[in-house]
N, C-alpha and C. Protein backbone atom coordinates (compact mmCIF):
# COMPACT_ATOMS: atom_id res chain seq x y z
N UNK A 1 -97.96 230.82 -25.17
CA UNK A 1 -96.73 230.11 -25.51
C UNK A 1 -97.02 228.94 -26.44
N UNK A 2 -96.27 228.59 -27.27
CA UNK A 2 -96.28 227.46 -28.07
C UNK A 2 -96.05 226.09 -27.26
N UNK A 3 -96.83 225.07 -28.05
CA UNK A 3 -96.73 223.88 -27.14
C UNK A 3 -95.49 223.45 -27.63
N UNK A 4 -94.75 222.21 -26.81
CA UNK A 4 -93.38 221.95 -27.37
C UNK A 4 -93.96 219.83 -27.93
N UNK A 5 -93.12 220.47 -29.29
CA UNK A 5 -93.71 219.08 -30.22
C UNK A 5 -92.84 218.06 -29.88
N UNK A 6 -93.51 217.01 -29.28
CA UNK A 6 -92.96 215.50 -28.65
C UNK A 6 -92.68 214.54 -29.76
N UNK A 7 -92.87 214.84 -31.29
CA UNK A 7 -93.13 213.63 -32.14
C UNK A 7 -91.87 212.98 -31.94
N UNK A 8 -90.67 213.57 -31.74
CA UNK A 8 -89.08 213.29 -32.02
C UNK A 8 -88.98 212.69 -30.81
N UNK A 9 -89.74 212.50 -29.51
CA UNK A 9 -89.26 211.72 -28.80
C UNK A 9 -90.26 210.19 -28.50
N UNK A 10 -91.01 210.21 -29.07
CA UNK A 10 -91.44 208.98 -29.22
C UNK A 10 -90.63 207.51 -29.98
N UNK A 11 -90.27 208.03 -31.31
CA UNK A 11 -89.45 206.92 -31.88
C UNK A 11 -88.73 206.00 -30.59
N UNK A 12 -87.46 206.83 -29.88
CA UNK A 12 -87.40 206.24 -28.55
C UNK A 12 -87.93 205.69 -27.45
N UNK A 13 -88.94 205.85 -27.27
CA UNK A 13 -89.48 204.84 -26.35
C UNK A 13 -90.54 203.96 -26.98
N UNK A 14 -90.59 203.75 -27.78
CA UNK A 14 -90.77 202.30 -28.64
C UNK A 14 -89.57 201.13 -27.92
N UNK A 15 -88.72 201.44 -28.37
CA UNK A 15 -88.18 200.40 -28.02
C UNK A 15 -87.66 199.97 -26.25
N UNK A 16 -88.86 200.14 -25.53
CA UNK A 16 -88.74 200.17 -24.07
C UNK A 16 -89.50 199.30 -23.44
N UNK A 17 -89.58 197.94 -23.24
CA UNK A 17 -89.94 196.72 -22.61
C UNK A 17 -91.13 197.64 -21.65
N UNK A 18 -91.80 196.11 -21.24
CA UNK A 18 -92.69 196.16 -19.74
C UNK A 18 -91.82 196.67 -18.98
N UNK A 19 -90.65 196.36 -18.76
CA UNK A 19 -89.85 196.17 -17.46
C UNK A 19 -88.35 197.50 -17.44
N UNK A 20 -89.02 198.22 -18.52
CA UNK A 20 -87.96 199.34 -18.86
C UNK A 20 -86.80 199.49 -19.17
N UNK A 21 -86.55 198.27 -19.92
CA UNK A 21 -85.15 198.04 -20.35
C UNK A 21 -85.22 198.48 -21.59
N UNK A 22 -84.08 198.97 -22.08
CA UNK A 22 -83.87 199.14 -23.64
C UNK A 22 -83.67 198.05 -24.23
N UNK A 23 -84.50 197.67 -25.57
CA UNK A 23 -83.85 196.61 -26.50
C UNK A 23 -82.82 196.95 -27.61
N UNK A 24 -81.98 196.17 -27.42
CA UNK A 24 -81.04 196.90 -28.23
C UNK A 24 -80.93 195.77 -29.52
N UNK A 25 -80.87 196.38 -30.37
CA UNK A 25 -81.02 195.51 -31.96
C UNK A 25 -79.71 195.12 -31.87
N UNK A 26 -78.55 194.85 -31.95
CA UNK A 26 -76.98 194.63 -32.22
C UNK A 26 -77.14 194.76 -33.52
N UNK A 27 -77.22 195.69 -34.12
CA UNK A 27 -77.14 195.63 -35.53
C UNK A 27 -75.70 195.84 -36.02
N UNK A 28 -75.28 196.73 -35.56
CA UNK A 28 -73.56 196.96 -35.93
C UNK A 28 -72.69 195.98 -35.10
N UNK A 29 -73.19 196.08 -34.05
CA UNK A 29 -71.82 194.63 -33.93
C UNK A 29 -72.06 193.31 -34.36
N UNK A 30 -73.45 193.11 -34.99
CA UNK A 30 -73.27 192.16 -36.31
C UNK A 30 -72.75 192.39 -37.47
N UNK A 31 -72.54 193.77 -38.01
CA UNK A 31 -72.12 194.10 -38.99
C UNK A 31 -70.64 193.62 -39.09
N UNK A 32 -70.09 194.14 -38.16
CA UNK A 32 -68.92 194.09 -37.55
C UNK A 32 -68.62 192.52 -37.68
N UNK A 33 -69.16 191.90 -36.51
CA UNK A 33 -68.92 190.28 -36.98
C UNK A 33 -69.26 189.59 -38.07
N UNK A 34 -70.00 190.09 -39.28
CA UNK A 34 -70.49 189.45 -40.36
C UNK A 34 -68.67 189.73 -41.52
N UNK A 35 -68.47 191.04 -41.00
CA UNK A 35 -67.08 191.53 -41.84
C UNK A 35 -66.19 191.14 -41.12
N UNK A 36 -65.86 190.99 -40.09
CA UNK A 36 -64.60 190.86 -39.42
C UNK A 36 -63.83 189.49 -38.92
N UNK A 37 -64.91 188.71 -38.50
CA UNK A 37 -64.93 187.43 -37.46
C UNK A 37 -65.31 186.45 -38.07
N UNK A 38 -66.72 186.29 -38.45
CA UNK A 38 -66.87 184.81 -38.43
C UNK A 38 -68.56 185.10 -39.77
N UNK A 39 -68.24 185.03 -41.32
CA UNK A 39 -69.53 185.71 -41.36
C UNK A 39 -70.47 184.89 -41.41
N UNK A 40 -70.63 183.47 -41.67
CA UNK A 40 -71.82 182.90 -41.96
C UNK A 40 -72.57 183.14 -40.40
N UNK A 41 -72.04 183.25 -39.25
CA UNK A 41 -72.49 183.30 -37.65
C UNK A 41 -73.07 184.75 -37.84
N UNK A 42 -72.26 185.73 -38.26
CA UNK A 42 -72.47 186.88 -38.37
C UNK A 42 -73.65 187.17 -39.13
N UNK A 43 -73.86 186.65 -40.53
CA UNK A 43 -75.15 186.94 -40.96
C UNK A 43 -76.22 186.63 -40.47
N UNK A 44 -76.13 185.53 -39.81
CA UNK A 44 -77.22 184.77 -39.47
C UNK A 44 -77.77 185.70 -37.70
N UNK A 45 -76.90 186.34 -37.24
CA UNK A 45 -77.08 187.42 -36.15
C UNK A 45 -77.67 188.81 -36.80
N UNK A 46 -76.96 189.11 -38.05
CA UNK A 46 -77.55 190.40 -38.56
C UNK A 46 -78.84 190.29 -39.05
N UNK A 47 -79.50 188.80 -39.31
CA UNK A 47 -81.13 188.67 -39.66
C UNK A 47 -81.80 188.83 -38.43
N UNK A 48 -81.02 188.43 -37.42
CA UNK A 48 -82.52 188.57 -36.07
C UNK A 48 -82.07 190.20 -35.62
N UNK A 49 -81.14 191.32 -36.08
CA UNK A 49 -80.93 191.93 -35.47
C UNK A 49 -81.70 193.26 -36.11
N UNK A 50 -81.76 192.99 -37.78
CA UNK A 50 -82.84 193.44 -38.55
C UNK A 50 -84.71 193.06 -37.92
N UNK A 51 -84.59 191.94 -37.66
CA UNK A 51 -86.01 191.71 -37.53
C UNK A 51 -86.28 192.81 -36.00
N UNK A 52 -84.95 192.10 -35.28
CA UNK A 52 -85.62 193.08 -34.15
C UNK A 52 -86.33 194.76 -34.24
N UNK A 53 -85.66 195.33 -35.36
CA UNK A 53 -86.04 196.82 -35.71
C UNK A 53 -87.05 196.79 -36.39
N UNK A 54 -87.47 195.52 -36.94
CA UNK A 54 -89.28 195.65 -37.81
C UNK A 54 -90.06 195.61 -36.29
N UNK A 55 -89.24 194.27 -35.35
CA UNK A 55 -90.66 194.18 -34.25
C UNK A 55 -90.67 195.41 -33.51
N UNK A 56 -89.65 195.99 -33.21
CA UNK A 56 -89.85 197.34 -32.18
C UNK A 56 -90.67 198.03 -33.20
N UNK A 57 -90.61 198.10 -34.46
CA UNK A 57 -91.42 199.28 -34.97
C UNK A 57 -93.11 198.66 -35.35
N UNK A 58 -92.92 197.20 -35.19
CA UNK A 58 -94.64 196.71 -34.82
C UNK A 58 -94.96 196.63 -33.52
N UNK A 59 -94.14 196.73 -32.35
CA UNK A 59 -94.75 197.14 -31.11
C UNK A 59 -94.64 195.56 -30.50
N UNK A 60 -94.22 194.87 -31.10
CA UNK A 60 -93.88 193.73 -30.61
C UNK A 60 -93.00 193.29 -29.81
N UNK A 61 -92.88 193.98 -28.61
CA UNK A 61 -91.90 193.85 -27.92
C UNK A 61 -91.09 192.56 -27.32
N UNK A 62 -92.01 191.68 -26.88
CA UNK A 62 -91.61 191.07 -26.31
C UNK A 62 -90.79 189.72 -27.05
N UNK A 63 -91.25 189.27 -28.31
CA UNK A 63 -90.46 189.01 -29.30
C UNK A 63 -89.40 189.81 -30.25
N UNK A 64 -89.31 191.03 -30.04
CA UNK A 64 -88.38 191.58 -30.27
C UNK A 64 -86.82 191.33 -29.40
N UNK A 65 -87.04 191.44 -27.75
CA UNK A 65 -86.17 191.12 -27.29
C UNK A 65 -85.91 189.38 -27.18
N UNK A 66 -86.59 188.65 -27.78
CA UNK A 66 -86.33 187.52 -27.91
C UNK A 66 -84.83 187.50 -28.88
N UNK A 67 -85.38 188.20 -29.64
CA UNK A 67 -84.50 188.76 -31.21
C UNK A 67 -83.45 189.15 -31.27
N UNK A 68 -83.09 189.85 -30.52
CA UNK A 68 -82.38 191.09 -29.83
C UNK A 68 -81.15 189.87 -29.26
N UNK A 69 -81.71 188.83 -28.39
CA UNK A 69 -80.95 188.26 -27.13
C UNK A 69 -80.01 187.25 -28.63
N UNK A 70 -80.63 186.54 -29.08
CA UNK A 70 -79.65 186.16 -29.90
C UNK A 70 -79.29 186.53 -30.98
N UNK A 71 -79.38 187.61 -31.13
CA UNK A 71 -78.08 188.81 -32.08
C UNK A 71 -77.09 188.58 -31.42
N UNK A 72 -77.44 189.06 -30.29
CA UNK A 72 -76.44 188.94 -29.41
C UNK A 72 -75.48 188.04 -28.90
N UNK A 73 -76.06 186.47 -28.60
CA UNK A 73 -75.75 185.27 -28.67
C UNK A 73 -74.63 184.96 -29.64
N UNK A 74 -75.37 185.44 -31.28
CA UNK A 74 -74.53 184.98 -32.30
C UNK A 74 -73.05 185.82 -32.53
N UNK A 75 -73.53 187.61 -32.12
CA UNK A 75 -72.47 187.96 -32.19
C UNK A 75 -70.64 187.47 -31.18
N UNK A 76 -71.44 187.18 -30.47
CA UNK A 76 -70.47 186.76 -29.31
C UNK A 76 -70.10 185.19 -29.84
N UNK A 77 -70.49 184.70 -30.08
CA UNK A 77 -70.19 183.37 -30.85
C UNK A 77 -68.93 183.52 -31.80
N UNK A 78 -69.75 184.52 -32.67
CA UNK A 78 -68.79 184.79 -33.86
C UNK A 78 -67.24 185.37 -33.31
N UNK A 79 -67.61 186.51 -32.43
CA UNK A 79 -66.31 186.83 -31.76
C UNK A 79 -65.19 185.85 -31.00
N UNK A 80 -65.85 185.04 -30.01
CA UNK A 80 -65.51 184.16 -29.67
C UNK A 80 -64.52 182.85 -30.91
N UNK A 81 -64.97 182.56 -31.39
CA UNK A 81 -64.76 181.64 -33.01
C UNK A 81 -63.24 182.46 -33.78
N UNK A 82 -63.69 184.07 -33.64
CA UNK A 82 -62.09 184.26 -34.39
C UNK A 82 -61.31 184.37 -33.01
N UNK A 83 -61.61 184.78 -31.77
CA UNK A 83 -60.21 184.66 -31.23
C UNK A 83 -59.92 182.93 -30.79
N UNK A 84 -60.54 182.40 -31.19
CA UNK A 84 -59.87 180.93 -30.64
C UNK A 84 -58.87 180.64 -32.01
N UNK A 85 -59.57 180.90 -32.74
CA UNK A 85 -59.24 180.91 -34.44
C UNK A 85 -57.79 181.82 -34.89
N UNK A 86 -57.67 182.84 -34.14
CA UNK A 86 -56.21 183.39 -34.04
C UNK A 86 -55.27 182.73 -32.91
N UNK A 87 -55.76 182.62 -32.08
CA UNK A 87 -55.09 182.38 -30.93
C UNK A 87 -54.38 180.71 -31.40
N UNK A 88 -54.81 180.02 -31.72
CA UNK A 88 -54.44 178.71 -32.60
C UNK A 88 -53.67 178.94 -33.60
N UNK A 89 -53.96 179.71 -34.28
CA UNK A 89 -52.56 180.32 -35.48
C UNK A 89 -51.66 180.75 -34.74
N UNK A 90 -52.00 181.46 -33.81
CA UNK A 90 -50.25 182.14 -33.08
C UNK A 90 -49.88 180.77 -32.66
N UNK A 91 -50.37 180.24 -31.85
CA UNK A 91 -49.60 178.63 -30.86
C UNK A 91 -49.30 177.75 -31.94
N UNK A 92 -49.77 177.80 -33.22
CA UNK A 92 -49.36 176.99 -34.42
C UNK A 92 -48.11 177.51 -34.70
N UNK A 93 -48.14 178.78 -34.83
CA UNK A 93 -47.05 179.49 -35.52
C UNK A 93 -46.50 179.28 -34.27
N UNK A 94 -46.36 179.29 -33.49
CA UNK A 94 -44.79 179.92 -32.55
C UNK A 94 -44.14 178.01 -32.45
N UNK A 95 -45.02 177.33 -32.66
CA UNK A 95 -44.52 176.08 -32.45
C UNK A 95 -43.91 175.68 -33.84
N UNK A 96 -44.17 176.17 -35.02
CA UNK A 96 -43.30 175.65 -36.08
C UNK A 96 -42.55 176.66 -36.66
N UNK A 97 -42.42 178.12 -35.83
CA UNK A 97 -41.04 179.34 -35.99
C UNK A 97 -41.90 180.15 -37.22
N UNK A 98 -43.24 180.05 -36.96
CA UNK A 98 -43.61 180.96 -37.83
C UNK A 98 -43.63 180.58 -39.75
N UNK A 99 -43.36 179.31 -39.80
CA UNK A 99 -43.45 179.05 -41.20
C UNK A 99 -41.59 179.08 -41.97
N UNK A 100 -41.01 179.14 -40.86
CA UNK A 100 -39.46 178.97 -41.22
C UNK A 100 -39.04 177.97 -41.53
N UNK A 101 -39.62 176.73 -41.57
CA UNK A 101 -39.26 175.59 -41.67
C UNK A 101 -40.08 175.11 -42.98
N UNK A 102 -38.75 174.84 -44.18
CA UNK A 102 -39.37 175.04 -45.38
C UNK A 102 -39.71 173.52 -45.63
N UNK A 103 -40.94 173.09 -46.34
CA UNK A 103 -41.34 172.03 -46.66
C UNK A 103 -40.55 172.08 -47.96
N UNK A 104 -40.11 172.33 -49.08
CA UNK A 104 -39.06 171.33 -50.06
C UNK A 104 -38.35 171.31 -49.67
């Protein structure tokens, strides 16, 4: 019988701590917050979320999830930042009728 080739499952467990957790890069939901929410927070999450995918692929784990944790940090920041940031426009708006009240 033919042996069965493992190369395709290695990539995946690279990124698998001492402690068997997955590190997860947040790369898209920085993307997401760099376009959507808040981007200077957002970029600055999509650089550690990039680095995290160089350190998993240098084996650097444990600074990887350093990496990883505030992607994460920032993304939630950023998220956080537009809904206070809408939520203040609506209570702005509902308190002055939405812009009905004409200044000339």
């Amino acid at each position: 019988m033919a042996e069965l080739d493992t190369t395709l499952i290695e990539p995946y467990e690279k990124n698998v701590d001492l402690n068997n957790e997955m590190i997860k890069s947040w790369l898209i939901p920085s993307l997401i917050a760099t376009s959507c929410c808040c981007p200077p927070i957002g970029a600055i999450g999509l650089i550690f979320s990039a680095k995290t995918n160089c350190l998993i692929e240098k084996g650097d784990l444990q600074k990887a999830k350093k990496y990883s944790y505030y992607a994460k940090v920032l993304c939630l920041i950023s998220l956080i930042s537009m809904l206070i940031l809408v939520i203040s426009y609506i209570i702005i708006g509902i308190q002055t009728d939405f812009g009905k009240i004409a200044i000339f």
